[in-house]
Protein backbone atom coordinates (compact mmCIF):
# COMPACT_ATOMS: atom_id res chain seq x y z
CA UNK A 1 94.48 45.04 -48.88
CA UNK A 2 92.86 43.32 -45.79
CA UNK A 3 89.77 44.65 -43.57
CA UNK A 4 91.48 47.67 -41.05
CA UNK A 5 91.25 46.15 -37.72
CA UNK A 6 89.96 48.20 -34.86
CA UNK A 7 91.75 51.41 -34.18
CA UNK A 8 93.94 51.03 -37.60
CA UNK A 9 94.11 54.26 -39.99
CA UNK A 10 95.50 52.15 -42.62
CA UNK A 11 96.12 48.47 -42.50
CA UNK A 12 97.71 46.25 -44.97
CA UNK A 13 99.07 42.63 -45.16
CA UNK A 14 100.24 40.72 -48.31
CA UNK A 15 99.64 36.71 -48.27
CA UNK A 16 102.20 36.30 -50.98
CA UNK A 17 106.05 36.43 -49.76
CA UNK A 18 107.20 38.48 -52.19
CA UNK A 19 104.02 41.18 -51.65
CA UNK A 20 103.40 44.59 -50.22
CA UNK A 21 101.21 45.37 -47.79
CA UNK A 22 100.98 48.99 -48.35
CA UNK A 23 102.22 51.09 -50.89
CA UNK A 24 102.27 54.50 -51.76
CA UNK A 25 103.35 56.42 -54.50
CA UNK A 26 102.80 60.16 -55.50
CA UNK A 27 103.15 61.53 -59.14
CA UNK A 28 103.77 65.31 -57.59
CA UNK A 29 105.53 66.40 -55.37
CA UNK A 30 103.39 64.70 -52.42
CA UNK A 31 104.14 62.68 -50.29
CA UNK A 32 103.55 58.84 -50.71
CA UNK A 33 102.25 57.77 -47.41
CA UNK A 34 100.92 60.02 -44.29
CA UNK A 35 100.04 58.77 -41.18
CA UNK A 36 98.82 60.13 -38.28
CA UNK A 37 97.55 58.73 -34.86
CA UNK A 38 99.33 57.06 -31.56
CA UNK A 39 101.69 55.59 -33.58
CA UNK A 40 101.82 57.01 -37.22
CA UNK A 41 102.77 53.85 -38.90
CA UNK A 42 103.50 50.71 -37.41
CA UNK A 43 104.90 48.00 -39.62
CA UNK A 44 106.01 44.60 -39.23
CA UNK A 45 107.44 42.06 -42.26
CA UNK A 46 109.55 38.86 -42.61
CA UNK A 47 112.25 40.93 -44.28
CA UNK A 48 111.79 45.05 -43.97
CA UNK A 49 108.92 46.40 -42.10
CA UNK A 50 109.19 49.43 -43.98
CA UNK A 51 111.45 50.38 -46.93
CA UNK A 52 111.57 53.78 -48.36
CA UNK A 53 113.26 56.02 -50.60
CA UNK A 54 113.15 59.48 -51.65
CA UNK A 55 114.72 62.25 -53.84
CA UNK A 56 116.38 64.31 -50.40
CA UNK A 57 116.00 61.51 -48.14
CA UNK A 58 114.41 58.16 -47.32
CA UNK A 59 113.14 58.68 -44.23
CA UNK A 60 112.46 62.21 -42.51
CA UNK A 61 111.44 63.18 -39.00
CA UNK A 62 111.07 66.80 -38.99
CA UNK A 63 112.49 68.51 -35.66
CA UNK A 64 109.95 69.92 -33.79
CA UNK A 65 111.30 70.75 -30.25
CA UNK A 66 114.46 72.60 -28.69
CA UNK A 67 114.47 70.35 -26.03
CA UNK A 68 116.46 67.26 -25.90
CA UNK A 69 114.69 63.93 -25.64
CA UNK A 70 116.63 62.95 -21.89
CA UNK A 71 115.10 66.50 -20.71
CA UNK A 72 111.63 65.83 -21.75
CA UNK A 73 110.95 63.12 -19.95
CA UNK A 74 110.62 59.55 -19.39
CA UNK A 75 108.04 58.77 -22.11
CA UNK A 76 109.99 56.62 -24.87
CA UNK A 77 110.87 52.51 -25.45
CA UNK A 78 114.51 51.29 -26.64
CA UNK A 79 114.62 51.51 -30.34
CA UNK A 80 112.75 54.75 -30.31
CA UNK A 81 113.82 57.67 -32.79
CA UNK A 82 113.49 61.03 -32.25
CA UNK A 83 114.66 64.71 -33.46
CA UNK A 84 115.33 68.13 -31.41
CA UNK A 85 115.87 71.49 -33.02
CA UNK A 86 118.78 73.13 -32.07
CA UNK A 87 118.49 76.29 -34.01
CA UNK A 88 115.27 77.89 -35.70
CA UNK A 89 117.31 80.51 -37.75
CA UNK A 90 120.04 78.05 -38.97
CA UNK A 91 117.44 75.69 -39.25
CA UNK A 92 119.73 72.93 -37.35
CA UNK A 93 118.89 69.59 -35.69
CA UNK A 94 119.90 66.70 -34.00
CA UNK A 95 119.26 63.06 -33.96
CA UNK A 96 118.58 60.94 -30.92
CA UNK A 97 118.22 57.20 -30.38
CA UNK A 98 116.43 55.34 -26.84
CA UNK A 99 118.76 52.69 -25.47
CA UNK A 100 117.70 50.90 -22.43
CA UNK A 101 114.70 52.33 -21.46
CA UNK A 102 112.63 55.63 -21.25
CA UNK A 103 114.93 58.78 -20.52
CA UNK A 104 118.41 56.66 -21.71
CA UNK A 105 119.32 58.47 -24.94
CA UNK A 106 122.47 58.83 -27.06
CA UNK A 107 122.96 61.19 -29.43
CA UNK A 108 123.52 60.08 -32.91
CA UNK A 109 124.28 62.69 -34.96
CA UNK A 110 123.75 66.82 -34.80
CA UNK A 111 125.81 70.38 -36.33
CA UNK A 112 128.04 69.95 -32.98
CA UNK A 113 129.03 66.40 -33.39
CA UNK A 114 131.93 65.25 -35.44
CA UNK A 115 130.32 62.05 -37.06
CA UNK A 116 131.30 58.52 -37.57
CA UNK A 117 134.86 57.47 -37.01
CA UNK A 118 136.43 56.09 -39.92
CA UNK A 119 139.95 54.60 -39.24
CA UNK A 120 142.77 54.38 -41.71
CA UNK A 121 146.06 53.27 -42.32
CA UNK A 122 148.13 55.46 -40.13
CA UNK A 123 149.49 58.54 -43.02
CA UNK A 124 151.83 61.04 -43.18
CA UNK A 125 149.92 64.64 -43.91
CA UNK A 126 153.30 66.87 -42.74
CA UNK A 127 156.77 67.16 -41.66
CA UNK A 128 158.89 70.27 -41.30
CA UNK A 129 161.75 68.96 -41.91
CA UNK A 130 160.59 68.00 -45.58
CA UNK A 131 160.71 70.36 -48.93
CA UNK A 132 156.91 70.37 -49.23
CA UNK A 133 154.58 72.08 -48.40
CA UNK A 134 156.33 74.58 -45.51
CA UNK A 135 159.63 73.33 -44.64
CA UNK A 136 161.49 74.74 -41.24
CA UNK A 137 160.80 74.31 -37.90
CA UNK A 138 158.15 76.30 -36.03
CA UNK A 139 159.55 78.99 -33.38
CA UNK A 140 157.96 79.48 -30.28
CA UNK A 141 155.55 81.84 -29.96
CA UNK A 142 154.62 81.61 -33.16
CA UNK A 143 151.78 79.16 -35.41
CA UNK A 144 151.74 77.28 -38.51
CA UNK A 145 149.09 76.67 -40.83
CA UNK A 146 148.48 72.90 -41.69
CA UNK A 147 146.34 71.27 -44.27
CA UNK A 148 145.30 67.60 -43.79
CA UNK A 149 143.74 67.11 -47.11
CA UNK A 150 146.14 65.18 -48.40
CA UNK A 151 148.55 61.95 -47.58
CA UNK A 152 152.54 62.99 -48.21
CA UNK A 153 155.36 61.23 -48.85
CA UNK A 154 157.81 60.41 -45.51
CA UNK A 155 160.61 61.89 -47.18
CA UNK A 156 159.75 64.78 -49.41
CA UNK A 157 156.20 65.84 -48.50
CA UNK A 158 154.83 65.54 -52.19
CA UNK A 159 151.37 64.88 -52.27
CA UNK A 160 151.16 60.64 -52.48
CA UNK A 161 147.17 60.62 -51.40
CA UNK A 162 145.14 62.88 -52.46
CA UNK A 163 141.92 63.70 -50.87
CA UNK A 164 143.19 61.60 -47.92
CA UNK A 165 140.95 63.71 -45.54
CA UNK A 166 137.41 63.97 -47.76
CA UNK A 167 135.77 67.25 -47.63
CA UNK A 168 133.26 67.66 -45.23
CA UNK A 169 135.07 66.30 -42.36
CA UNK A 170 134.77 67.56 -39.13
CA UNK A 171 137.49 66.37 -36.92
CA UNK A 172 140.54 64.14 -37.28
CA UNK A 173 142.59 61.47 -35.41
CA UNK A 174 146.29 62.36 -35.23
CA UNK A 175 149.95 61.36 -34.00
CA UNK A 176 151.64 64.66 -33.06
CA UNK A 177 155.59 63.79 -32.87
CA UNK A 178 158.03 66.87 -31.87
CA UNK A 179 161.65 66.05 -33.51
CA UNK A 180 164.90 67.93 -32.74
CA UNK A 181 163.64 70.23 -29.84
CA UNK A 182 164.83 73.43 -28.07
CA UNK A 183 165.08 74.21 -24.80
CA UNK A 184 161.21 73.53 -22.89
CA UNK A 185 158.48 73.96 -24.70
CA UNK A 186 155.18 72.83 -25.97
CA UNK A 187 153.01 72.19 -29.35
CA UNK A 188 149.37 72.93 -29.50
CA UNK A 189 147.57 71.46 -32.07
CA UNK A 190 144.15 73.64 -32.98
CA UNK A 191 141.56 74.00 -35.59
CA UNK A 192 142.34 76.06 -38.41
CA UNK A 193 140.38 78.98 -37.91
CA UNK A 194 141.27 79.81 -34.42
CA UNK A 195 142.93 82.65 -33.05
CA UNK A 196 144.21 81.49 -29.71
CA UNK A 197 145.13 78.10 -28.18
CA UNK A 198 143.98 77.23 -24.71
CA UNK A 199 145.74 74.32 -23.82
CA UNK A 200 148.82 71.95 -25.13
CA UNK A 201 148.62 68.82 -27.28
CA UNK A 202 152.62 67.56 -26.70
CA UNK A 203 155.36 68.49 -24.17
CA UNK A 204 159.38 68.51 -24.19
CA UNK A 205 161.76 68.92 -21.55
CA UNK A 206 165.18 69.40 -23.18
CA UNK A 207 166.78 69.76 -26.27
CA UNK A 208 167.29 67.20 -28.60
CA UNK A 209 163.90 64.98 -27.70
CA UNK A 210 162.12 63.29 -29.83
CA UNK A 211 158.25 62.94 -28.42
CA UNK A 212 154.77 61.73 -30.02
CA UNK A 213 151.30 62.07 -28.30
CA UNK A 214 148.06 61.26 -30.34
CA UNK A 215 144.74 63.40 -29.98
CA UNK A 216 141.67 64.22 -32.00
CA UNK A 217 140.68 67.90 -33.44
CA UNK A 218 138.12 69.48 -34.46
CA UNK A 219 138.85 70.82 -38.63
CA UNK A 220 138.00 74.23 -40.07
CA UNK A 221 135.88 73.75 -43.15
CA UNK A 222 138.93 73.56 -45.79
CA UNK A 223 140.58 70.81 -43.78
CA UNK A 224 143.35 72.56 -42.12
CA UNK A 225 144.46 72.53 -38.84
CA UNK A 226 146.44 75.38 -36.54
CA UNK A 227 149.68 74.44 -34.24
CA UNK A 228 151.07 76.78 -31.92
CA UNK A 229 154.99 76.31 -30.54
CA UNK A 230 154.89 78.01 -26.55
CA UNK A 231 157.43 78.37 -24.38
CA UNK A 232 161.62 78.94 -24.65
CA UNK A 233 162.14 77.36 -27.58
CA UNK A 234 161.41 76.32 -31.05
CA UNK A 235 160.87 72.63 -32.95
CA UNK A 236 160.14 70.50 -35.90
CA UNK A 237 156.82 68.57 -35.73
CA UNK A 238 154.93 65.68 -37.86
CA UNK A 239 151.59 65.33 -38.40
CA UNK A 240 150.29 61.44 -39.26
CA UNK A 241 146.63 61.22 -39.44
CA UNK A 242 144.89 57.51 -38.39
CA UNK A 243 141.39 58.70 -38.96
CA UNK A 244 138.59 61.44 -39.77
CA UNK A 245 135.35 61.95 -38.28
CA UNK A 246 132.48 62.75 -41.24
């Protein structure tokens, strides 16, 4: 280890490339390295400034305010990192990156954000028409119960792809199509464990259309979804899903 310089806690610097400047390493449960001061650490190398790993985590900034970072003020620089709890008796947080400049956040991650995106081939998860799971078509004024767990075949709705939909995710991408309609009506596609729908996710005119409209929904923690049939009459509908949010 170098000589600190001036105003350093801990200062280290490695002349051989394939060195460490710093390293720590506890044999308890400790923690390896704790800084405190202006800026806790501040690390700089010709490959990783910092690289770190640990049993529930490698890094961890522990959420200390219930304020978000654009409300506190205009305090951080672009690349800047921060946390804001969201709820002391669930013990839930959220994750916030600086863009452009002081006060221009985006929130990365958090319990009321969906996740990452993650496309995939375009897959049948139900038709009505088919044997499996609940063939028939859904009657207006009435719902339907639909898991998205798993990819089906086009034809006879046996399970081709299972675990299509992983567990854990939080919303979906989906194709809605409404085959063989009656009379004017509408399909509202829901999370699973709602009791109510508040607004329509496809519309028909006539009978006899055939209509598809895509849209993304929030999931119900066993991966099901809830679609409601409104207004004179009833239809079959298809469910393809082209991505999950996790």
């Amino acid at each position: 280890m170098n000589k600190s310089p001036q105003g350093a806690g801990v200062f280290g610097k490695s002349n051989s490339a394939a060195g460490t400047g710093v390293e720590g390493k506890s044999g308890s449960a400790g923690n390896g390295v704790t800084a405190q001061g202006r800026n806790g650490v501040a690390a700089t190398g010709i490959d990783y400034g910092v690289i770190a790993t640990g049993g529930q985590g490698a890094i961890f900034i522990p959420p200390t305010d219930p304020v978000a970072p654009p409300v506190r003020g205009n305090w951080a620089s672009p690349g800047a990192l921060d946390t804001q709890r969201t709820d002391d008796t669930l013990g839930t947080s959220s994750l916030w990156f600086c863009v452009n400049g002081p006060g221009d956040w985006r929130k990365l991650a958090g319990d009321d954000t969906a996740g990452s995106l993650h496309p995939i081939t375009p897959t049948r998860v139900y038709d009505s028409r088919s044997a499996a799971p609940t063939p028939g078509k859904l009657a207006t004024g009435a719902n339907r119960v639909v898991s998205v767990a798993d990819g089906r075949n086009l034809t006879t709705g046996a399970v081709t792809v299972p675990g299509l939909v992983p567990a854990g995710a939080r919303a979906i991408a989906y194709n809605v199509t409404v085959v063989d309609t009656e009379g004017r009506g509408f399909v509202s596609v829901n999370p699973g464990d709602v009791t109510a729908f508040a607004a329509s996710s496809i519309n028909w005119a006539t009978a006899g259309q055939v209509v598809a409209n895509a849209g993304i929904v929030a999931l119900s923690f066993d991966r099901i979804i809830k679609v409601f049939c409104g207004g004179t009459g009833g239809t079959h509908f298809i469910i393809d899903i082209t991505g999950y949010y996790l």
